[in-house]
Each structure stands twice: as C-alpha cells, then as structure tokens.
C-alpha atoms as a PDB file:
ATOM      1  CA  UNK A   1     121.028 202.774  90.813  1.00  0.00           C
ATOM      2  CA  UNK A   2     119.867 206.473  90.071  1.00  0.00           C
ATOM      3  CA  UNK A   3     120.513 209.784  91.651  1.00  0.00           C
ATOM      4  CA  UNK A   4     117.749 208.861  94.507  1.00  0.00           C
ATOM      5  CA  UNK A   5     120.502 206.226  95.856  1.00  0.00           C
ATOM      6  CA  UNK A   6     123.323 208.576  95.321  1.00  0.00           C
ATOM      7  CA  UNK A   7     121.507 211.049  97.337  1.00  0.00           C
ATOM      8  CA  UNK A   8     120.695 208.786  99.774  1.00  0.00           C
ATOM      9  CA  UNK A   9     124.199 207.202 100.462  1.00  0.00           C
ATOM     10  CA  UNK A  10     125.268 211.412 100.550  1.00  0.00           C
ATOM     11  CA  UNK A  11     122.692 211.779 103.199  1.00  0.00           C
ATOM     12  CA  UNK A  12     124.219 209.054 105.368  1.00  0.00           C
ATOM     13  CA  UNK A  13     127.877 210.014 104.776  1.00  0.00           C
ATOM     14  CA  UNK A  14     126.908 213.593 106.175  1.00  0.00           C
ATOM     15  CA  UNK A  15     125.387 212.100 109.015  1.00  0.00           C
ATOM     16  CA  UNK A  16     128.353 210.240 109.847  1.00  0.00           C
ATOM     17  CA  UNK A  17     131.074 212.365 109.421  1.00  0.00           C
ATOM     18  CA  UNK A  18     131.212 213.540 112.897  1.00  0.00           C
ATOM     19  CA  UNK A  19     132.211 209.721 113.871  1.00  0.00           C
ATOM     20  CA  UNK A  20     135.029 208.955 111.724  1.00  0.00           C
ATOM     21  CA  UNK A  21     137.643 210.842 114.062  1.00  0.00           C
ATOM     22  CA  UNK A  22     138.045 213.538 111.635  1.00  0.00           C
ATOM     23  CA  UNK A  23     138.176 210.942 108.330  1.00  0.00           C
ATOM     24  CA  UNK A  24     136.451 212.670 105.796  1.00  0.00           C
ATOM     25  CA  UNK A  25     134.969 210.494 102.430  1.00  0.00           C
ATOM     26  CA  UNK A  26     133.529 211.485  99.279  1.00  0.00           C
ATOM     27  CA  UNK A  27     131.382 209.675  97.162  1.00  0.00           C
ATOM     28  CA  UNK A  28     132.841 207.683  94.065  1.00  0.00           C
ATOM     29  CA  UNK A  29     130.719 205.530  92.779  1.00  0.00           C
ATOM     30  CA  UNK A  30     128.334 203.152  93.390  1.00  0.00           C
ATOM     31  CA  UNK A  31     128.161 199.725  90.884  1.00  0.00           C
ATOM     32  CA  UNK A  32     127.106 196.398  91.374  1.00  0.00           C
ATOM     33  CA  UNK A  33     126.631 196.758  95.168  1.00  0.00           C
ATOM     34  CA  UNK A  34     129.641 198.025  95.776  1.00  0.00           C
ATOM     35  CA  UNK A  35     130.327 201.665  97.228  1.00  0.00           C
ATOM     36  CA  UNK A  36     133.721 203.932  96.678  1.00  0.00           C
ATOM     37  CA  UNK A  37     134.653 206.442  98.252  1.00  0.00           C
ATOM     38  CA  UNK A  38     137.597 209.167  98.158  1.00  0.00           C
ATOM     39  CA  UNK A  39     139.348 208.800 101.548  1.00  0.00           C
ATOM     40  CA  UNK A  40     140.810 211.636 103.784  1.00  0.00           C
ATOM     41  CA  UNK A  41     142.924 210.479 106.573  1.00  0.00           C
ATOM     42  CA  UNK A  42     142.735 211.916 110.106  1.00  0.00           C
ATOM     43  CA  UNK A  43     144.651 215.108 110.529  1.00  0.00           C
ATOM     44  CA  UNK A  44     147.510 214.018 113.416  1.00  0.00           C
ATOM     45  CA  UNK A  45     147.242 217.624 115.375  1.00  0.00           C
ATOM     46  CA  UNK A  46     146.287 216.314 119.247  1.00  0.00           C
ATOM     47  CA  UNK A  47     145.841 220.385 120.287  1.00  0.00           C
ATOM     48  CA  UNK A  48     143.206 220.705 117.340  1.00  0.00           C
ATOM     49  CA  UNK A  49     140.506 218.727 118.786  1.00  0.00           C
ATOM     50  CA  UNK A  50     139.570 216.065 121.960  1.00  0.00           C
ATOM     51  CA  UNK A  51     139.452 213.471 119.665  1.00  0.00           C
ATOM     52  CA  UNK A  52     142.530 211.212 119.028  1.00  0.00           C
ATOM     53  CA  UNK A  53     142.450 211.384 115.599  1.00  0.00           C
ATOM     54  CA  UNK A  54     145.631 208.956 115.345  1.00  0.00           C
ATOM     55  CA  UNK A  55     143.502 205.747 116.206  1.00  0.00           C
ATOM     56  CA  UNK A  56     140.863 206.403 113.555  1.00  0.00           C
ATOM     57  CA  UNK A  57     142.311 203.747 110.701  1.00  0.00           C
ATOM     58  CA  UNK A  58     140.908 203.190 107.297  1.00  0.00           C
ATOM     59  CA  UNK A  59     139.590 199.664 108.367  1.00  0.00           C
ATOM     60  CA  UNK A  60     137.872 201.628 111.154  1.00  0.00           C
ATOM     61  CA  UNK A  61     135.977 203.937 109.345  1.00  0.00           C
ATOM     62  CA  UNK A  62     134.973 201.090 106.648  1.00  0.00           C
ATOM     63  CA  UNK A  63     133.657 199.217 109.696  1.00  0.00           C
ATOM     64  CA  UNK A  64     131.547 202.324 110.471  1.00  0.00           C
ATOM     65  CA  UNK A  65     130.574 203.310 106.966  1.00  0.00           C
ATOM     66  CA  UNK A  66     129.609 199.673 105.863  1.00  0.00           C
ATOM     67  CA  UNK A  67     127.367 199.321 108.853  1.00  0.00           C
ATOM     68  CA  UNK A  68     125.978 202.338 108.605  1.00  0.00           C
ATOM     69  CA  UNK A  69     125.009 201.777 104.702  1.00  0.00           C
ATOM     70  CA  UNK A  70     124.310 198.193 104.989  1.00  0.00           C
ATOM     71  CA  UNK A  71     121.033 199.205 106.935  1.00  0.00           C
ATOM     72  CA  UNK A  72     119.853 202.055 104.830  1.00  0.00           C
ATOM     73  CA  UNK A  73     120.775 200.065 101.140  1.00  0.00           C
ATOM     74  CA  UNK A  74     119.662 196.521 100.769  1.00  0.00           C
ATOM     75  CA  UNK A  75     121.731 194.871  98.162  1.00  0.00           C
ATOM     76  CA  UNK A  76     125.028 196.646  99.785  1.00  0.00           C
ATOM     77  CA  UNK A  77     128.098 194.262  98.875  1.00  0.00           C
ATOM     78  CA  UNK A  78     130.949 196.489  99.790  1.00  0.00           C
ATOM     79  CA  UNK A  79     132.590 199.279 100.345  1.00  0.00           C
ATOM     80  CA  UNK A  80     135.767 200.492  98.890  1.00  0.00           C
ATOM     81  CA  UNK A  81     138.227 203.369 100.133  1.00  0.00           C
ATOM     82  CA  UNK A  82     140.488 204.855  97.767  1.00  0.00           C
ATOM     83  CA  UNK A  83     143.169 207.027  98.475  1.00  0.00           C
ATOM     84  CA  UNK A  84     145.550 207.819 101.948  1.00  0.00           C
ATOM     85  CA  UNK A  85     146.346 205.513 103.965  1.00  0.00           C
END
C-alpha cells in the first residue's frame, strides 16, 4: 500500500466529489483494507445551490464512496468517516 494507491484512491475522491451533495472527504489513511477519510458535512444553505444538500447523510456518501472504491481497489474492506455528523 504505497503512494501509487494513495494517488489512486485521491483520483477517485476528486472524481466524485461533485456527487456527494456538497460532502467533501479527505484522505486519512489507508491500512489493512480499510479506507478513512476526514468528513465535511453538507452546508444547509437551500439558496446556495439546486442541490438539497440536507438529504446527503454520512451513510449516503459511504454508500457512494465504498462503491465507487470497491471497483477501482481489489482487496477494499471498508471505509471509515471520521468527523461531523
């Protein structure tokens, strides 16, 4: 587990960003088969975008994030948010 997954798991977080309702995640770590991430809720503002930002929930977005790195990383276990709820 070098920098060549690292980048790779970066790669797929940018590329994902746009559908996590205004979520944002940084990566962590990545041990064992298991991925963390720094969670950033949803900003709550309905005028600042079309998006309803207040139905995008952390178990959402891990939905999203492990099927997203599930196809790109064989071996992926997990993946853990830390921080707002």
């Amino acid at each position: 587990m070098g920098p060549e997954l690292n980048e790779k798991v970066e790669n797929i977080l940018f590329k994902i960003r746009s559908s996590l309702g205004g979520a944002d995640v940084l990566l962590k770590d990545i041990s064992e088969g298991i991925v963390t991430l720094e969670y950033y809720r949803p900003l709550s503002n309905p005028s600042a975008c079309h998006v309803d930002r207040t139905r995008i929930t952390k178990e959402i977005v891990i939905e999203i994030l492990e099927d997203h790195l599930k196809r790109a990383i064989p071996g992926l276990r997990k993946v853990i948010l830390l921080g707002e709820e």
